[in-house]
Protein backbone atom coordinates (compact mmCIF):
# COMPACT_ATOMS: atom_id res chain seq x y z
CA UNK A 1 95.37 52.77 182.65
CA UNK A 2 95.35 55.49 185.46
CA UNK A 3 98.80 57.56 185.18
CA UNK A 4 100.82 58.57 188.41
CA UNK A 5 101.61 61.78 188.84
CA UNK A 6 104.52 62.35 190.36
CA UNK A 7 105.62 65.63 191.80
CA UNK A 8 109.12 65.99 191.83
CA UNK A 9 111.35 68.50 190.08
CA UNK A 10 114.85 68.10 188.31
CA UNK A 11 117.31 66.59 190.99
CA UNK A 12 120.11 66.93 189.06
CA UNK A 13 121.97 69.83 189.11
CA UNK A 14 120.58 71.68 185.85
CA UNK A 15 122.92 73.20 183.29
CA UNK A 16 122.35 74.51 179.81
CA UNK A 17 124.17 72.41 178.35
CA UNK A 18 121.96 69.58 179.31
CA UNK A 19 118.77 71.71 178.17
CA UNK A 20 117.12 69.87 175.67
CA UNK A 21 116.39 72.95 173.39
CA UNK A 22 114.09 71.01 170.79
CA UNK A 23 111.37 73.92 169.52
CA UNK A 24 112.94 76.14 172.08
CA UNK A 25 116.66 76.81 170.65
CA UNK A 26 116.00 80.74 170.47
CA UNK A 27 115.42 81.24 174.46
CA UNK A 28 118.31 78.60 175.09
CA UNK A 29 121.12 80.59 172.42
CA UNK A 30 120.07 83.98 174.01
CA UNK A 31 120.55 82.72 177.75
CA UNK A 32 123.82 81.09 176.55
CA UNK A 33 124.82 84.96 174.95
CA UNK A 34 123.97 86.18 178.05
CA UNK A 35 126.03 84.27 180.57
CA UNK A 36 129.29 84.02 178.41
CA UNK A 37 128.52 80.29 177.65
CA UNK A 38 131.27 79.15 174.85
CA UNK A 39 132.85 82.45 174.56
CA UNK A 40 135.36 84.60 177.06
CA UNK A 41 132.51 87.30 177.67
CA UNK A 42 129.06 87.52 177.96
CA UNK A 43 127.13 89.99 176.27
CA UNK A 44 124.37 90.41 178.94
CA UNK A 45 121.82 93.65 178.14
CA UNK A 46 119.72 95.74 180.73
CA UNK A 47 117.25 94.67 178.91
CA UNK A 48 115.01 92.08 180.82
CA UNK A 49 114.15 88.78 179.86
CA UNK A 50 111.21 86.68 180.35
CA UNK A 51 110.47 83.10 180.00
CA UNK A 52 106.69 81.79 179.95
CA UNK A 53 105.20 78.55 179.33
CA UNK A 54 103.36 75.19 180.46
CA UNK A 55 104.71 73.44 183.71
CA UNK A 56 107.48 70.99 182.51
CA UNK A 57 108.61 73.27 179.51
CA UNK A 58 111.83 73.69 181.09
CA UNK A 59 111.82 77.21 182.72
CA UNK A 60 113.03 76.45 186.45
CA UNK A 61 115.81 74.21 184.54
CA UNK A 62 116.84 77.30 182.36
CA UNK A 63 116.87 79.95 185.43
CA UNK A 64 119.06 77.22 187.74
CA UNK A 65 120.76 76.54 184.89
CA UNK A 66 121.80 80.30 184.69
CA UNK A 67 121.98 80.56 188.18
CA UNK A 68 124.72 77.89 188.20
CA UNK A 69 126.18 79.65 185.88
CA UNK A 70 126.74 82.90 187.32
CA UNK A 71 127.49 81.40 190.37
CA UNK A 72 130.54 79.94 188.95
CA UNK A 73 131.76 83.50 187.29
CA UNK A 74 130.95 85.41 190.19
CA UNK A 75 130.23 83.34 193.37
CA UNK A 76 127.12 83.40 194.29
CA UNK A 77 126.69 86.94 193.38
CA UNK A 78 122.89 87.67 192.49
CA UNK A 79 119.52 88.10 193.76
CA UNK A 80 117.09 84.38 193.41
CA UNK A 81 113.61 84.71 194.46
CA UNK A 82 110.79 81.99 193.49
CA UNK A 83 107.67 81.36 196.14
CA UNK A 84 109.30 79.36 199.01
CA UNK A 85 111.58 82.78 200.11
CA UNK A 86 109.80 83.56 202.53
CA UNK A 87 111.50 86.57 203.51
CA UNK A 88 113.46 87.90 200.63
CA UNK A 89 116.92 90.01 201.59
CA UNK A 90 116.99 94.14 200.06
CA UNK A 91 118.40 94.15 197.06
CA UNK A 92 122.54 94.45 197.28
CA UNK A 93 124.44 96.50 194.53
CA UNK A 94 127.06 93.79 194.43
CA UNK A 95 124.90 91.46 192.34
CA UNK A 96 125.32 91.10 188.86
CA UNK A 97 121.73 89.66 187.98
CA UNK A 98 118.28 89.17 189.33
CA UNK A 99 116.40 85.67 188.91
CA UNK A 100 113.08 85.55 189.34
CA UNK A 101 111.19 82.15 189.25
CA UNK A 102 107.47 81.23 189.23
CA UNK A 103 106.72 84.84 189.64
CA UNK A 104 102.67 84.18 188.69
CA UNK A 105 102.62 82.39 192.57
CA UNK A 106 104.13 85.69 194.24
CA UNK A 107 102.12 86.82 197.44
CA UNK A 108 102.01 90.42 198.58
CA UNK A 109 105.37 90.66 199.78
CA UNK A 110 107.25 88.66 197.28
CA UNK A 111 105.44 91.02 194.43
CA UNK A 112 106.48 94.38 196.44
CA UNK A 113 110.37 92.35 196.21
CA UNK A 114 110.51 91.93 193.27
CA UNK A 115 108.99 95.00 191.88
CA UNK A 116 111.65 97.08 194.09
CA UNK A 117 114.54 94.50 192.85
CA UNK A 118 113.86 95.04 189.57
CA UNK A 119 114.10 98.63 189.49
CA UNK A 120 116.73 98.69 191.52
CA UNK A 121 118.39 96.06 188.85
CA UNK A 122 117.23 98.62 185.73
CA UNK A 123 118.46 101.90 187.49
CA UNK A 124 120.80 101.27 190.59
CA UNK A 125 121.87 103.78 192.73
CA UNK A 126 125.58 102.61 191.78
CA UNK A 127 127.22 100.87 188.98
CA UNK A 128 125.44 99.29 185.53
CA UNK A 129 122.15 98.20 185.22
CA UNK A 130 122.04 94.59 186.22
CA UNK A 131 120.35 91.69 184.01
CA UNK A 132 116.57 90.66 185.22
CA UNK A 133 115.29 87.21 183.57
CA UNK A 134 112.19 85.78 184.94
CA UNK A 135 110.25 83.24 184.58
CA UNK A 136 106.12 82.40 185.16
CA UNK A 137 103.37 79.76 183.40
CA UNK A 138 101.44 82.96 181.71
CA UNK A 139 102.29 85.51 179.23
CA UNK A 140 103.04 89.24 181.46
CA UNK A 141 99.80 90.36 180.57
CA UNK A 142 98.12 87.64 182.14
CA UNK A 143 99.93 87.39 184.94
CA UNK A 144 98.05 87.99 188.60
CA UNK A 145 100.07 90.81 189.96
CA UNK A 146 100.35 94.28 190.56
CA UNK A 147 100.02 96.20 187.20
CA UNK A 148 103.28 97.51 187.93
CA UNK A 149 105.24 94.52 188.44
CA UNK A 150 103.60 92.50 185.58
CA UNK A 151 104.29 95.77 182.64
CA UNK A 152 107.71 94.93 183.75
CA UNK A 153 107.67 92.15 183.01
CA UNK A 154 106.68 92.58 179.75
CA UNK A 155 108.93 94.89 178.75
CA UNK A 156 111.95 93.38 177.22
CA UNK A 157 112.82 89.71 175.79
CA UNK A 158 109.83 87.17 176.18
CA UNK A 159 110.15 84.01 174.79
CA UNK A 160 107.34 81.33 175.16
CA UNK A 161 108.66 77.61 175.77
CA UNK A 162 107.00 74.91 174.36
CA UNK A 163 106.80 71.30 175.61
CA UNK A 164 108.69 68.60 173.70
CA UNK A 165 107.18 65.69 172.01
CA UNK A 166 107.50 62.67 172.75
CA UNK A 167 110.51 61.90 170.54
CA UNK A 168 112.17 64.67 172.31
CA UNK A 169 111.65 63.27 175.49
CA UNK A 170 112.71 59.76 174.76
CA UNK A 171 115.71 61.34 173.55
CA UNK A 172 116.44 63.39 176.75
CA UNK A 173 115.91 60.20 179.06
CA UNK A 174 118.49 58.37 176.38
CA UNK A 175 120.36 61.44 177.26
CA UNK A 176 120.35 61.74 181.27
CA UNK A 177 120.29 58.13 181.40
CA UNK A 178 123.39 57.86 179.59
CA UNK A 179 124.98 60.79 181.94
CA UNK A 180 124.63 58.61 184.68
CA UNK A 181 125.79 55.72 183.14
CA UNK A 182 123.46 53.23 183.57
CA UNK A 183 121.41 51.93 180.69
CA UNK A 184 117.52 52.50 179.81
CA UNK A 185 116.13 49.96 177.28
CA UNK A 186 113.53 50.44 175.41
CA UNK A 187 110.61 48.82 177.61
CA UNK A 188 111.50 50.25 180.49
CA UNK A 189 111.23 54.00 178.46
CA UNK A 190 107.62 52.92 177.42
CA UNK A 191 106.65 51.99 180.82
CA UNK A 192 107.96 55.19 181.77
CA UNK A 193 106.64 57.01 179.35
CA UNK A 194 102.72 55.68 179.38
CA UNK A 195 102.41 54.65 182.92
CA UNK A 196 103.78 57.93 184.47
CA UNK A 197 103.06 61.81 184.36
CA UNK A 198 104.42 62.69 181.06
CA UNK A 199 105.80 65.79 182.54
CA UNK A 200 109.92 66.36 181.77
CA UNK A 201 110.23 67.42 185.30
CA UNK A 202 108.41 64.31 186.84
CA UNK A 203 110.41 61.97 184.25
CA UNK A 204 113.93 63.44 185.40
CA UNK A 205 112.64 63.09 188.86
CA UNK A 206 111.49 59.64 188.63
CA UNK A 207 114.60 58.45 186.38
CA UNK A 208 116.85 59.57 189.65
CA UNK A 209 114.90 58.10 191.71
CA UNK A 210 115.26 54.64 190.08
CA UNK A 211 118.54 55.06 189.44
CA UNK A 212 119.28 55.59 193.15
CA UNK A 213 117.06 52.72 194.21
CA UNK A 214 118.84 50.99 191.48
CA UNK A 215 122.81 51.14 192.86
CA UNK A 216 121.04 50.34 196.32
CA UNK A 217 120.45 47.15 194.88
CA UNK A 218 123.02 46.44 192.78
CA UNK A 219 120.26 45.49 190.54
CA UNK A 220 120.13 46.54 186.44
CA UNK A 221 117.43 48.81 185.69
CA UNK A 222 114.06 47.18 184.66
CA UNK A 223 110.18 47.14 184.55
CA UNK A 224 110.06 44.96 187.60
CA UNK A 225 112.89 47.25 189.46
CA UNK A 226 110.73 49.90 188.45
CA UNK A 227 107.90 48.55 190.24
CA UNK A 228 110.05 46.86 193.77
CA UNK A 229 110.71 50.98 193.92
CA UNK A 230 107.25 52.05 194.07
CA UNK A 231 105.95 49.15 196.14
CA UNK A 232 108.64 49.44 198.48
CA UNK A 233 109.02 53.92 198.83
């Protein structure tokens, strides 16, 4: 049977606590080290950090996630770019950090940003160097952009992130399902699961949706729900 693919991204506000390490524990513990996550300081190095790996593996989760994160210490205090910032601010010595998402879809300008934000982040004018972590679908050295942007890159922690198995995604619907408090049986996790893009990303989008559309209705959440939604969106 054809699958759907349905392009939609996390729509819940992403945390790392709700990161579903499974083979990826190491990039999740060091992110956690680095915000302050479970302890009264974080122990955040110049040293950049990079996160690589398949769409759905998790990596715009882990830099909200850490955006969220820092927000919350310091209030909003950091530079975010990804590909829909059209026209990204200088860089500001009052940040603490530098996020960099999707960084292999970077036009001209975004590159030229964040090639002067990071340096700006490794040696500013004033203060300590700031923390750069970003994030892309290829290893540096494959990346498409300027040679001096993508050695960057390279140049500190890279961790590759790996896509879950199955298991591990049945058990992070169980999971988000169970956040929201509404209940996911077993069928309606198949159907999910083998009618659907198999995509983390997609799933989380398409559980929200359903349990919107759900509440709307006052109905419980089943196959045939599941398929009033798509017939009637």
């Amino acid at each position: 049977m054809k699958q759907l693919a349905l392009d939609i991204g996390l729509a819940t506000g992403p945390t790392l606590a709700r990161f579903f390490a499974g083979p990826n524990e190491a990039a999740l513990q060091h992110l956690r080290l680095a915000v302050g996550e479970g302890s009264s300081q974080a122990t955040r190095s110049p040293v950049p950090t990079y996160l690589w790996g398949e769409p759905g593996s998790g990596k715009s989760h882990l830099l909200k996630a850490v955006r969220q994160a820092l927000r919350e210490q310091h209030g909003g205090a950091l530079g975010w770019l990804d590909p829909t910032v059209a026209e990204p601010p200088e860089f500001d010595d009052g940040w603490v950090a530098v996020l960099m998402d999707d960084v292999h879809l970077y036009d001209t300008t975004q590159q030229a940003t964040a090639f002067n934000w990071f340096v700006n982040a490794i040696s500013p004018a004033s203060g300590s160097p700031r923390w750069v972590l970003a994030a892309g679908d290829l290893p540096p050295a494959d990346l498409p952009l300027r040679d001096d942007l993508r050695s960057r890159l390279g140049w500190g922690h890279v961790f590759q992130l790996q896509l879950l198995g199955e298991p591990e995604r049945r058990a992070v619907l169980r999971q988000e399902a169970d956040a929201r408090g509404v209940f996911l049986g077993d069928e309606v996790m198949d159907y999910m699961l083998t009618h659907f893009s198999r995509d983390l990303g997609s799933l989380m989008g398409l559980l929200d949706r359903l349990d919107a559309f759900a509440l709307r209705t006052q109905r419980a959440i089943t196959i045939p729900l599941l398929k009033t939604m798509l017939e009637t969106e």
